[in-house]
C-alpha atoms as a PDB file:
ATOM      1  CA  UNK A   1      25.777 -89.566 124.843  1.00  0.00           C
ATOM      2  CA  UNK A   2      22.676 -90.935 126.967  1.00  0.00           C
ATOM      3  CA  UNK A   3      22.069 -87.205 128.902  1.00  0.00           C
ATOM      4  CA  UNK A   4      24.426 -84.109 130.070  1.00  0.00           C
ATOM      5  CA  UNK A   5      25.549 -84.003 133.554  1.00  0.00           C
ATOM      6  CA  UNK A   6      24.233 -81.504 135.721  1.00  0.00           C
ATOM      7  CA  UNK A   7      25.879 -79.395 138.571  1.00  0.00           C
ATOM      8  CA  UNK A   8      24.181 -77.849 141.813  1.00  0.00           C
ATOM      9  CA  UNK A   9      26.866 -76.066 143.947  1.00  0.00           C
ATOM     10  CA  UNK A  10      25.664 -75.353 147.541  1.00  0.00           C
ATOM     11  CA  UNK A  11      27.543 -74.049 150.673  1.00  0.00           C
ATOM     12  CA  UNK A  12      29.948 -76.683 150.832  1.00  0.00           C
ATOM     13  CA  UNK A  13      28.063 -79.500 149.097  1.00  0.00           C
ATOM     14  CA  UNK A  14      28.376 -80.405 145.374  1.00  0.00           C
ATOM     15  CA  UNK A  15      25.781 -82.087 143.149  1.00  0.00           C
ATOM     16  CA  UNK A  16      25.779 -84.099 140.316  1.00  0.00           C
ATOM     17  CA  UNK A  17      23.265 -86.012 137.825  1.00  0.00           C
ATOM     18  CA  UNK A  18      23.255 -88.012 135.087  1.00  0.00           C
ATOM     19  CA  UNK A  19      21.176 -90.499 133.048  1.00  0.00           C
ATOM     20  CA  UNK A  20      22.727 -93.606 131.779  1.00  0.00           C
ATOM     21  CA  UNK A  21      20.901 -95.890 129.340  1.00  0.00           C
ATOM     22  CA  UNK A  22      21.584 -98.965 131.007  1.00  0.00           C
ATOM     23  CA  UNK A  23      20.349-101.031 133.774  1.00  0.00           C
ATOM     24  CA  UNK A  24      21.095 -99.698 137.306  1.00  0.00           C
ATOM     25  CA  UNK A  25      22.374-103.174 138.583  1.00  0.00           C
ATOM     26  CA  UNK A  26      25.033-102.542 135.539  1.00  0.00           C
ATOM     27  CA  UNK A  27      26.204 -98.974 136.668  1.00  0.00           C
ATOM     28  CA  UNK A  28      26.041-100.079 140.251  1.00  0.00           C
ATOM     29  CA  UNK A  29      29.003-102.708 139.339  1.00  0.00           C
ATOM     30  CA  UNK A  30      30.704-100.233 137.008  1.00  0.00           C
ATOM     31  CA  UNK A  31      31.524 -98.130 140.459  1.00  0.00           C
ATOM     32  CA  UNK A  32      32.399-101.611 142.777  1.00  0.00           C
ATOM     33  CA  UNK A  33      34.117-103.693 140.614  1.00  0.00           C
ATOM     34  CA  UNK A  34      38.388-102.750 139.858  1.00  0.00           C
ATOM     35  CA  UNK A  35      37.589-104.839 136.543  1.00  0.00           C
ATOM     36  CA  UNK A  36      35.107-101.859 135.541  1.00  0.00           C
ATOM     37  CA  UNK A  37      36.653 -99.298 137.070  1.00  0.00           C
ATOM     38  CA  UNK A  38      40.005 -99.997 134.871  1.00  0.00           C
ATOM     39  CA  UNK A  39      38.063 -99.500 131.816  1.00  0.00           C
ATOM     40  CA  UNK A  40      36.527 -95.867 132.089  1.00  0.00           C
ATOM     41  CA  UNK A  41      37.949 -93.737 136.014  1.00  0.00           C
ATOM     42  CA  UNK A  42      39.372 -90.850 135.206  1.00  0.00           C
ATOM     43  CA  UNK A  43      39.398 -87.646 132.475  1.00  0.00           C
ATOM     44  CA  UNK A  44      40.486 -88.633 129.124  1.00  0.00           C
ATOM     45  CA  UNK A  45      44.077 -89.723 128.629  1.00  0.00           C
ATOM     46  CA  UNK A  46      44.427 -90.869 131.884  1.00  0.00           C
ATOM     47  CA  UNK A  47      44.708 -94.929 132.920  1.00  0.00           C
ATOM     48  CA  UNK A  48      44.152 -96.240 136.040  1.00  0.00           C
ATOM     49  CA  UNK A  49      47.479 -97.825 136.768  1.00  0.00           C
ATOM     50  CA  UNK A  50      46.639 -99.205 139.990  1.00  0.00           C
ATOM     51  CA  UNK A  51      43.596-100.075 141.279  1.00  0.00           C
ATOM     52  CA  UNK A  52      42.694-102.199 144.285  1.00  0.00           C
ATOM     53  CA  UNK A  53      39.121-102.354 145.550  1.00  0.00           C
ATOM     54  CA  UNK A  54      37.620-104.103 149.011  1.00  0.00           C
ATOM     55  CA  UNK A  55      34.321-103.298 148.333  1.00  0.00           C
ATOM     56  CA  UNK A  56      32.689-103.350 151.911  1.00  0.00           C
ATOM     57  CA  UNK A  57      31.712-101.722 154.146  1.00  0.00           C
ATOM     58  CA  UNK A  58      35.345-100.066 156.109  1.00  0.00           C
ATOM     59  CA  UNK A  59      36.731-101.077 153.192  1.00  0.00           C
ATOM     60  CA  UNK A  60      39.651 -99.424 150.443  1.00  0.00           C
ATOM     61  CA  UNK A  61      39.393 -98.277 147.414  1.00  0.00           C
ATOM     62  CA  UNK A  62      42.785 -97.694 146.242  1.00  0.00           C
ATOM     63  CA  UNK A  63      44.138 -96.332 142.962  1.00  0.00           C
ATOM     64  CA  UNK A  64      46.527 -94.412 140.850  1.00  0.00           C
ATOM     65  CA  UNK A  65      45.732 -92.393 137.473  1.00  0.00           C
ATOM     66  CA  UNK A  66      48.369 -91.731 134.998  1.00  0.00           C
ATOM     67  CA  UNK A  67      47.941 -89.420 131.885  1.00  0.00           C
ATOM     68  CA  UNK A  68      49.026 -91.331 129.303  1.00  0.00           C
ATOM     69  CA  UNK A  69      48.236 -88.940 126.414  1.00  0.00           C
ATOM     70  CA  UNK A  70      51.349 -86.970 125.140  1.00  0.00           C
ATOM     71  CA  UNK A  71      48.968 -84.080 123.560  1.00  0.00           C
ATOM     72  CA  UNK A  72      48.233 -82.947 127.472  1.00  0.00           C
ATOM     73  CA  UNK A  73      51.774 -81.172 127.847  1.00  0.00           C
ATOM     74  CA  UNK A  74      52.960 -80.979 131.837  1.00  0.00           C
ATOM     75  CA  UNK A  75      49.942 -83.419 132.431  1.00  0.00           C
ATOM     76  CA  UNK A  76      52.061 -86.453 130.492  1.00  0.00           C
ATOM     77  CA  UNK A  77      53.034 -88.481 132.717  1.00  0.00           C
ATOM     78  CA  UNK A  78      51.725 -87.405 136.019  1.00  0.00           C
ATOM     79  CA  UNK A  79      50.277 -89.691 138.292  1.00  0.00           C
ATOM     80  CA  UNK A  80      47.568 -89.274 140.709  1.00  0.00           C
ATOM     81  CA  UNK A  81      47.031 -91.246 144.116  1.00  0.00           C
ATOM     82  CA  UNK A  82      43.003 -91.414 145.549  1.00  0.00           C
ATOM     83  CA  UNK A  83      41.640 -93.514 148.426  1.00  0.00           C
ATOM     84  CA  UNK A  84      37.595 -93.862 148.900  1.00  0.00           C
ATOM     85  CA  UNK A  85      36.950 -95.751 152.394  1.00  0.00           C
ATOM     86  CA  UNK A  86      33.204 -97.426 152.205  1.00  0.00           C
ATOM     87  CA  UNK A  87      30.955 -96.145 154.663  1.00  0.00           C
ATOM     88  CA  UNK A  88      27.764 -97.845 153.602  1.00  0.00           C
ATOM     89  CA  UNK A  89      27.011 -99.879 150.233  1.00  0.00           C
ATOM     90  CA  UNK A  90      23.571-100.903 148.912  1.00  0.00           C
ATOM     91  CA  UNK A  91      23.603-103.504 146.299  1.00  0.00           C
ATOM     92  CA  UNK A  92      22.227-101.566 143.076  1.00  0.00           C
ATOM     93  CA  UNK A  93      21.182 -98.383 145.089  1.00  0.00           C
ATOM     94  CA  UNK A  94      24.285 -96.600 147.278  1.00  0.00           C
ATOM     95  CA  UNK A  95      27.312 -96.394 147.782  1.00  0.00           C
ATOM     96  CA  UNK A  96      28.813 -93.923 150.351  1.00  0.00           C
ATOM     97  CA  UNK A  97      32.583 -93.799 151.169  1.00  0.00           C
ATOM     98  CA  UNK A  98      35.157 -90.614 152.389  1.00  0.00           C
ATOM     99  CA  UNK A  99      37.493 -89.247 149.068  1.00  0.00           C
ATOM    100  CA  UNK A 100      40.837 -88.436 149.961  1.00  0.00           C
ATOM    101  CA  UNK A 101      43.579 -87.449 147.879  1.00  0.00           C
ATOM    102  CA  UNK A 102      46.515 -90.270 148.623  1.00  0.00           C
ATOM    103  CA  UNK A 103      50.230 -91.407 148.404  1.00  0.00           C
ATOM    104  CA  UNK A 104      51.179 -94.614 146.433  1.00  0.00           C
ATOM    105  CA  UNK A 105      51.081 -96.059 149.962  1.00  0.00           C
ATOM    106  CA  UNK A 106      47.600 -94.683 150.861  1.00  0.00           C
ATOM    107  CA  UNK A 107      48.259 -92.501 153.120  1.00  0.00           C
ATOM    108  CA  UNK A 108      46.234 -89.034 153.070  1.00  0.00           C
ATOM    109  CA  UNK A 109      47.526 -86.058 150.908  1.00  0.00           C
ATOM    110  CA  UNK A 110      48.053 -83.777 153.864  1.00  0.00           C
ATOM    111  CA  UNK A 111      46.553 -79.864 153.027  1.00  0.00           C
ATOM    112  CA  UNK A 112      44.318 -81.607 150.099  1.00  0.00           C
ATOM    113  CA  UNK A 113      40.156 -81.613 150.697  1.00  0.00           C
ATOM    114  CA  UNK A 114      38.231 -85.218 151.045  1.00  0.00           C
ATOM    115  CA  UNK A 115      35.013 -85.150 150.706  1.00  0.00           C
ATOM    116  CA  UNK A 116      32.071 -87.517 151.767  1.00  0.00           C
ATOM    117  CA  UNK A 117      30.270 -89.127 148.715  1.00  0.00           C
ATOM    118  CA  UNK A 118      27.109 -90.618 148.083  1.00  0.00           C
ATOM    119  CA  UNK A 119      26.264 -91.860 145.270  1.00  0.00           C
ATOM    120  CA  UNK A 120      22.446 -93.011 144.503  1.00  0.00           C
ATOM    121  CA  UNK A 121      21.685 -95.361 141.445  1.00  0.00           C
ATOM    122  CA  UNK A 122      17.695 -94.513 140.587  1.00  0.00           C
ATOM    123  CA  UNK A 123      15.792 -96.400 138.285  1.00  0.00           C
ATOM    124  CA  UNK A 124      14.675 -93.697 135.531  1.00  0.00           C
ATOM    125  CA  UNK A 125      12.505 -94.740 132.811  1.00  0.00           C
ATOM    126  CA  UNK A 126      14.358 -97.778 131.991  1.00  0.00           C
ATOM    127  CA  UNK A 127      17.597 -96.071 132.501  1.00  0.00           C
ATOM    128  CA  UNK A 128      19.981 -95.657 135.266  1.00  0.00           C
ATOM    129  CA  UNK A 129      19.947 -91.922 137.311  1.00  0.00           C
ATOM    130  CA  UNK A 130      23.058 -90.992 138.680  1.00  0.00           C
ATOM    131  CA  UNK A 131      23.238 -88.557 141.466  1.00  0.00           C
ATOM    132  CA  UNK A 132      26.608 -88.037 143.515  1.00  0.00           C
ATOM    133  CA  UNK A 133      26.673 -85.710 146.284  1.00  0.00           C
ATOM    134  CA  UNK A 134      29.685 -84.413 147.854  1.00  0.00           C
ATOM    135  CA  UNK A 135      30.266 -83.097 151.225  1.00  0.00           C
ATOM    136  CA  UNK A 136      33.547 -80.996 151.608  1.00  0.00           C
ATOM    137  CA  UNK A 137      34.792 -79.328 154.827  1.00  0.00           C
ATOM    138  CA  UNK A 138      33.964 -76.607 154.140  1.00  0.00           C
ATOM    139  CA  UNK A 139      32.710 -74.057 150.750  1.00  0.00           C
ATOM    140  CA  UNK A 140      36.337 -72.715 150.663  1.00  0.00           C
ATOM    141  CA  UNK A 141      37.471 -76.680 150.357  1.00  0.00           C
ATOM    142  CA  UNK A 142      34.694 -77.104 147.723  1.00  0.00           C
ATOM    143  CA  UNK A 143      36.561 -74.113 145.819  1.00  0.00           C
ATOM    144  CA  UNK A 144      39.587 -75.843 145.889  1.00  0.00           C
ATOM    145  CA  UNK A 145      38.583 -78.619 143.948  1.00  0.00           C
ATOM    146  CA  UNK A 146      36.443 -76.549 141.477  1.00  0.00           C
ATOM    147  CA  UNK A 147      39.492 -74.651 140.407  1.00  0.00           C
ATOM    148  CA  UNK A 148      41.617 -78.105 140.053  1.00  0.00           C
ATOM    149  CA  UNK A 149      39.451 -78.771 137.251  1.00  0.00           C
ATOM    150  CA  UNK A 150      37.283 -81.727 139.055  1.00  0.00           C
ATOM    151  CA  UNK A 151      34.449 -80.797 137.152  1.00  0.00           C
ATOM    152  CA  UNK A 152      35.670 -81.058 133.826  1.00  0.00           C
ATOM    153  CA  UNK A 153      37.097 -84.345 135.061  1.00  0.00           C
ATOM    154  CA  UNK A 154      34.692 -85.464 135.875  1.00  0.00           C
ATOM    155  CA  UNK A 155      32.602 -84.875 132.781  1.00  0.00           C
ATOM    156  CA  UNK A 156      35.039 -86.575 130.873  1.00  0.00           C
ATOM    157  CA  UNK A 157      35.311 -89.487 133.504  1.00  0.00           C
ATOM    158  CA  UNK A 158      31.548 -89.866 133.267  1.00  0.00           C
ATOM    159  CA  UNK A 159      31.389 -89.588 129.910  1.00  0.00           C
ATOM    160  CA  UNK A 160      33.979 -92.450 129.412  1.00  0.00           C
ATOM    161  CA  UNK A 161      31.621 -94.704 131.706  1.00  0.00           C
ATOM    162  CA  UNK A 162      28.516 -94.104 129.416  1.00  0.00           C
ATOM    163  CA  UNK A 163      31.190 -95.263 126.872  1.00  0.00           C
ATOM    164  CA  UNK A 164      31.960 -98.060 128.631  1.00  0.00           C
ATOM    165  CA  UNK A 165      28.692 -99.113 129.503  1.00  0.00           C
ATOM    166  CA  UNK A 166      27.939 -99.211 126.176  1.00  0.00           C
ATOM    167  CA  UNK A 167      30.307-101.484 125.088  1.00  0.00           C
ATOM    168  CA  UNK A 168      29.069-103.978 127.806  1.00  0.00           C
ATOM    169  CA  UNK A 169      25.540-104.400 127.420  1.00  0.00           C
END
């Protein structure tokens, strides 16, 4: 494992950084490509199932997780939908898009929090910095995620991408 993730909670915004030991035009395409995105989104035992990705600008993200591990009792099976619209993209530096929670047809999970993301790839001593910030409507929305378990997802969805990047340098 290259570094630990780190979390800031603020008001309604949530922050987190990592250090990846690889180069930051690498983790840039890890995030905008569905070919690398396949190989590590999501907490362990999960698969993305589907996964479509415009990567512009106004364009979709699109994608369904599955938990494919049996040892994760009333998790096995379940799928879930998520939809990032692009707001703004930086080759090798940003990427900003809205988070929703979605339908198999993308539409919006109605009563479920988006957020806005951007995410900043810094060049870090020959490594790759990580830092994803996260807007949410508000702190009691931020809350709502927290005690889904997004954190812990997201430690083991970050920790597969170290994995993954890795295996492709």
């Amino acid at each position: 494992m290259t570094s630990k993730m780190t979390t800031k909670v603020e008001g309604n915004e949530l922050t987190l950084e990592r250090v990846f030991d690889a180069p930051r035009e690498l983790v840039f395409k890890a995030f905008s490509e569905a070919e690398h995105l396949k190989r590590w989104w999501g907490p362990r035992g999960w698969t993305l199932t589907v996964c479509t990705v415009d990567f512009r600008p106004g364009g979709v993200w699109h994608y369904c997780m599955k938990c494919m591990d049996e040892n994760q009792g009333s998790f096995y099976g379940m799928e879930s939908w998520g939809k990032a619209v692009y707001k703004e993209i930086v080759e090798a530096e940003r990427i900003a898009y809205v988070d929703y929670f979605s339908d198999a047809e993308g539409n919006e999970a109605a009563g479920m929090p988006s957020s806005d993301i951007v995410l900043l790839f810094e060049e870090y001593e020959g490594k790759t910095k990580l830092v994803n910030r996260a807007t949410y409507a508000s702190p009691e929305a931020l809350k709502a995620v927290l005690d889904m378990g997004m954190e812990q997802g997201i430690t083991e969805t970050w920790d597969r991408l170290d994995e993954h990047l890795a295996s492709v340098r």
